[in-house]
Every structure is written in C-alpha cells, then in structure tokens.
Protein backbone atom coordinates (compact mmCIF):
# COMPACT_ATOMS: atom_id res chain seq x y z
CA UNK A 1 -5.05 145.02 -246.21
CA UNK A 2 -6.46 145.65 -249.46
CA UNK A 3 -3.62 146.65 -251.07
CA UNK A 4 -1.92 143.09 -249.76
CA UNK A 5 -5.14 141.22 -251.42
CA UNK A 6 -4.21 142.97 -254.67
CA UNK A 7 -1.36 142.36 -254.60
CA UNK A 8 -1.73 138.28 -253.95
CA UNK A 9 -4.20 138.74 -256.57
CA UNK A 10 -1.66 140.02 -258.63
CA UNK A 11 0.72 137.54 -258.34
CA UNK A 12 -1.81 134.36 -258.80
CA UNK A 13 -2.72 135.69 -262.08
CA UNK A 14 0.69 135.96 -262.94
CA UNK A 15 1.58 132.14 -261.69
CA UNK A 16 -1.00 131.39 -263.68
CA UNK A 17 -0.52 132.79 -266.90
CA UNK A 18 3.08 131.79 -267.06
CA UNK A 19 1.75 127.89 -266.33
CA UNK A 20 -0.83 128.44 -268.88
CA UNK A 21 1.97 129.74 -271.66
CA UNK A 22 4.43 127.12 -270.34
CA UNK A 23 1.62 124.37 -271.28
CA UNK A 24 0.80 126.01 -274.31
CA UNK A 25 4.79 125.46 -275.13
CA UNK A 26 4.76 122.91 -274.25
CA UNK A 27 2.04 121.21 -276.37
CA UNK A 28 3.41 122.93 -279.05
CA UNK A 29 6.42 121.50 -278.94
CA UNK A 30 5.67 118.11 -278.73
CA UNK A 31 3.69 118.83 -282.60
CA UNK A 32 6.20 118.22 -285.64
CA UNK A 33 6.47 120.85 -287.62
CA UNK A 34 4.15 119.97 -291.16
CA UNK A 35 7.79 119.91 -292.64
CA UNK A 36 8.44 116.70 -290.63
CA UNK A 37 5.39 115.11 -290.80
CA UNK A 38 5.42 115.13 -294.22
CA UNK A 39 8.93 113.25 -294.27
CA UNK A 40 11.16 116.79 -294.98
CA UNK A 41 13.47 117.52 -297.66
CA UNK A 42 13.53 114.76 -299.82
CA UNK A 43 9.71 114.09 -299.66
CA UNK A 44 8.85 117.46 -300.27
CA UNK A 45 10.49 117.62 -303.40
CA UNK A 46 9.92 114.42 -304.52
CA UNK A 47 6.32 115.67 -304.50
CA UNK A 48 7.00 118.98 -305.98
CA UNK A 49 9.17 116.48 -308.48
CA UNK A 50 5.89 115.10 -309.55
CA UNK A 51 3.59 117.87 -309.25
CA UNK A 52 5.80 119.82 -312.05
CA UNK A 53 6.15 117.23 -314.22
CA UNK A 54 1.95 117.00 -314.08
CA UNK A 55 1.77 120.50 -315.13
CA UNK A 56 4.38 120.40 -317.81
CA UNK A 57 3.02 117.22 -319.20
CA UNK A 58 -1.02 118.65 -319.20
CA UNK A 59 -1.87 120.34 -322.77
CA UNK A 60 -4.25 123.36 -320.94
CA UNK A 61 -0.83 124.39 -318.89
CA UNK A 62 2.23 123.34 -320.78
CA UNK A 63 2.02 126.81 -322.55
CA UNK A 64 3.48 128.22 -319.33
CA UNK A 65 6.36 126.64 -319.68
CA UNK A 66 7.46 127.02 -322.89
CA UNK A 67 10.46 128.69 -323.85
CA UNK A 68 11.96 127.54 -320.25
CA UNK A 69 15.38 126.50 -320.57
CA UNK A 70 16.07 123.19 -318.81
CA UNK A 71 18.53 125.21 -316.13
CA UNK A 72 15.44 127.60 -315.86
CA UNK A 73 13.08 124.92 -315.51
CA UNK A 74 15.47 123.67 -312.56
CA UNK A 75 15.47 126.86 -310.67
CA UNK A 76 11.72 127.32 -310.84
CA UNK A 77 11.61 124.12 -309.38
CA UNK A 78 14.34 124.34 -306.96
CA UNK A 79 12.28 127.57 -305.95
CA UNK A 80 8.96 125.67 -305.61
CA UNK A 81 10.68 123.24 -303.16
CA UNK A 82 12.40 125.98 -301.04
CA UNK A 83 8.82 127.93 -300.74
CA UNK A 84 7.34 124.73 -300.38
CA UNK A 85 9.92 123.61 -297.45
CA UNK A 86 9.90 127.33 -295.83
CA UNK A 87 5.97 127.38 -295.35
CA UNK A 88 5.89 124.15 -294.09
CA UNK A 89 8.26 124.42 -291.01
CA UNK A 90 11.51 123.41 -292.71
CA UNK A 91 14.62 124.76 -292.62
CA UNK A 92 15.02 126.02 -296.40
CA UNK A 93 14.77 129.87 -296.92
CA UNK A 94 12.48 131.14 -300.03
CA UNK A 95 14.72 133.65 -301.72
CA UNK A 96 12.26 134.26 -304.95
CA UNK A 97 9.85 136.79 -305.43
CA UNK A 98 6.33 137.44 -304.17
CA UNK A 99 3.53 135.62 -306.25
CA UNK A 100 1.97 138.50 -307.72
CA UNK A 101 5.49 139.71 -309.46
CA UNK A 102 6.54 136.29 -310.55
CA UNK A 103 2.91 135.35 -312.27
CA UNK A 104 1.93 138.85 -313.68
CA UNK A 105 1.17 138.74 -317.16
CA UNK A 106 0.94 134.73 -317.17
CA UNK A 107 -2.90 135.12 -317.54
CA UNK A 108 -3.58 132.37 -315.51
CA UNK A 109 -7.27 131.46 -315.10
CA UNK A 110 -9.28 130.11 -312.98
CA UNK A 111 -9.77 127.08 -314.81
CA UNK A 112 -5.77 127.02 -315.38
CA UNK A 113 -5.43 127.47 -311.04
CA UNK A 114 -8.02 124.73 -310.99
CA UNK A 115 -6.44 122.47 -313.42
CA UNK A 116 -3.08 123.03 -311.63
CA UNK A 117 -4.39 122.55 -307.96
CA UNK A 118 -6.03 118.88 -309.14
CA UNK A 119 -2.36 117.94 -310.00
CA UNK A 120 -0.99 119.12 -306.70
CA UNK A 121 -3.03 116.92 -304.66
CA UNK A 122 -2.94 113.59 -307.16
CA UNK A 123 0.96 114.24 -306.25
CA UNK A 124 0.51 114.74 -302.68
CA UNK A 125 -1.95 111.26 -302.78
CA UNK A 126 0.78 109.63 -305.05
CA UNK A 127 3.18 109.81 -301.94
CA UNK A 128 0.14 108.99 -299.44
CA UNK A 129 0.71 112.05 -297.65
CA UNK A 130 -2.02 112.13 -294.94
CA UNK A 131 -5.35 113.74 -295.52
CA UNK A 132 -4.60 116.23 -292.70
CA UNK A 133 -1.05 116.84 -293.74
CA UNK A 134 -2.43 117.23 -297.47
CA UNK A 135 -5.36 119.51 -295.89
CA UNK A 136 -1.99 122.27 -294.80
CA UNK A 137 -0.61 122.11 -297.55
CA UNK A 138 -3.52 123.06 -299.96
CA UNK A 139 -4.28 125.77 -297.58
CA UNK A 140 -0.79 127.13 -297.94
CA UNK A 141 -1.23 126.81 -302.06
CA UNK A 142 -4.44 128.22 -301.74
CA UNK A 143 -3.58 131.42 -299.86
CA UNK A 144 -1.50 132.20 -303.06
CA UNK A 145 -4.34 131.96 -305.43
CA UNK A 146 -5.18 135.64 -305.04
CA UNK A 147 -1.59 136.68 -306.31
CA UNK A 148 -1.29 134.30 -309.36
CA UNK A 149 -4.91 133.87 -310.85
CA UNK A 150 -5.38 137.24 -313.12
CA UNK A 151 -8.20 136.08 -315.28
C-alpha cells in the first residue's frame, strides 16, 4: 500500500513537472527573440552603421581608429554587427576574438567606455528602438566593459 502511494506520488510530480516545463516552453516561445524585436539584420546594423560613425567622428575616440584602412574599418564593423546579431538571438555567428584580446593595449578609459556607451544609445534612440529593447542591449555592451576598459 505504501509503496503504491509512492509510487502515485511519483508519477503526479512527474505530470506535473513536465506541464510546468511544457508552459514554461511554451511562454517562451511565444517571446521574439531581442534580434526580432529590434527589426533583425538590417536594423541592427543600420544602428551599428551609426553608432561607428559617432565614434569615428568624436575627437576623445577617433584616435582608435586611426591608421584603419577603409577594408579594415569594414571588417571591424561587419564584426560589430555579427556580435551584435549573435547576442541578440539572430542568426549571424561571431567569428572574432574575445574582448580582452581584441582591445589590449588600446588603453581605453573609463571616460573613453563612457564617451563610447553615450553614442551607442543616441544610435539606438535615433532608430526609436524601445526603451526595453534598448535596456538588452546595453546590458549585453555592458557585460563587455570588464574586457575592454584597461585604464
């Protein structure tokens, strides 16, 4: 007998667990990814578009960028846009280095990271991306910060 309540016991829990993870799916699911809420591809890097020519175009960070051929200037950005599309749910796949190797010996600052994050999200309001879609996507840049701020 009390191996028979166990067991029923047993199996309730089970039932419901799996309807609690099947909900859980299921509510997940029906959530875009941040990649499509934001509008994908194209709006991704027509922010990234904007956000690079901010930093190139501001005296306190242009330094970084001098010396960039304009082919290297388009892979760093086609490399922002696939990080930028591959953290956000999208389909692209980041195939450049870690943070920390591809800023050492930049000396970036904290006022330079500051400086740099302002122009990120006057791009991401140019394009009216919503507050809580902008909100993900400055956590995301901001989980870097340790890697590429050495000063």
């Amino acid at each position: 007998m009390l191996k028979r309540s166990i067991s029923q016991t047993l199996a309730v829990l089970a039932i419901s667990l799996l309807l609690t993870y099947a909900n859980a799916a299921a509510q997940g699911m029906s959530e875009k990814s941040l990649y499509h809420r934001i509008g994908g591809y194209d709006a991704l890097a027509a922010v990234v578009d904007d956000f690079l020519g901010r930093l190139v175009s501001d005296k306190r960070l242009e330094k970084f960028f001098v010396g960039h051929s304009e082919d290297s200037t388009k892979q760093i950005r086609q490399l922002i846009v696939d990080q930028f599309c591959n953290a956000t749910g999208g389909p692209c796949v980041y195939t450049g280095r870690d943070m920390k190797t591809s800023h050492k010996g930049l000396g970036i600052s904290e006022p330079d990271w500051d400086a740099a994050a302002k122009h990120l999200v006057a791009s991401l309001d140019k394009f009216k991306v919503p507050e809580k879609e902008k909100a993900e996507v400055v956590s995301f840049v901001m989980s870097l910060k340790k890697d590429i701020v050495e000063k």
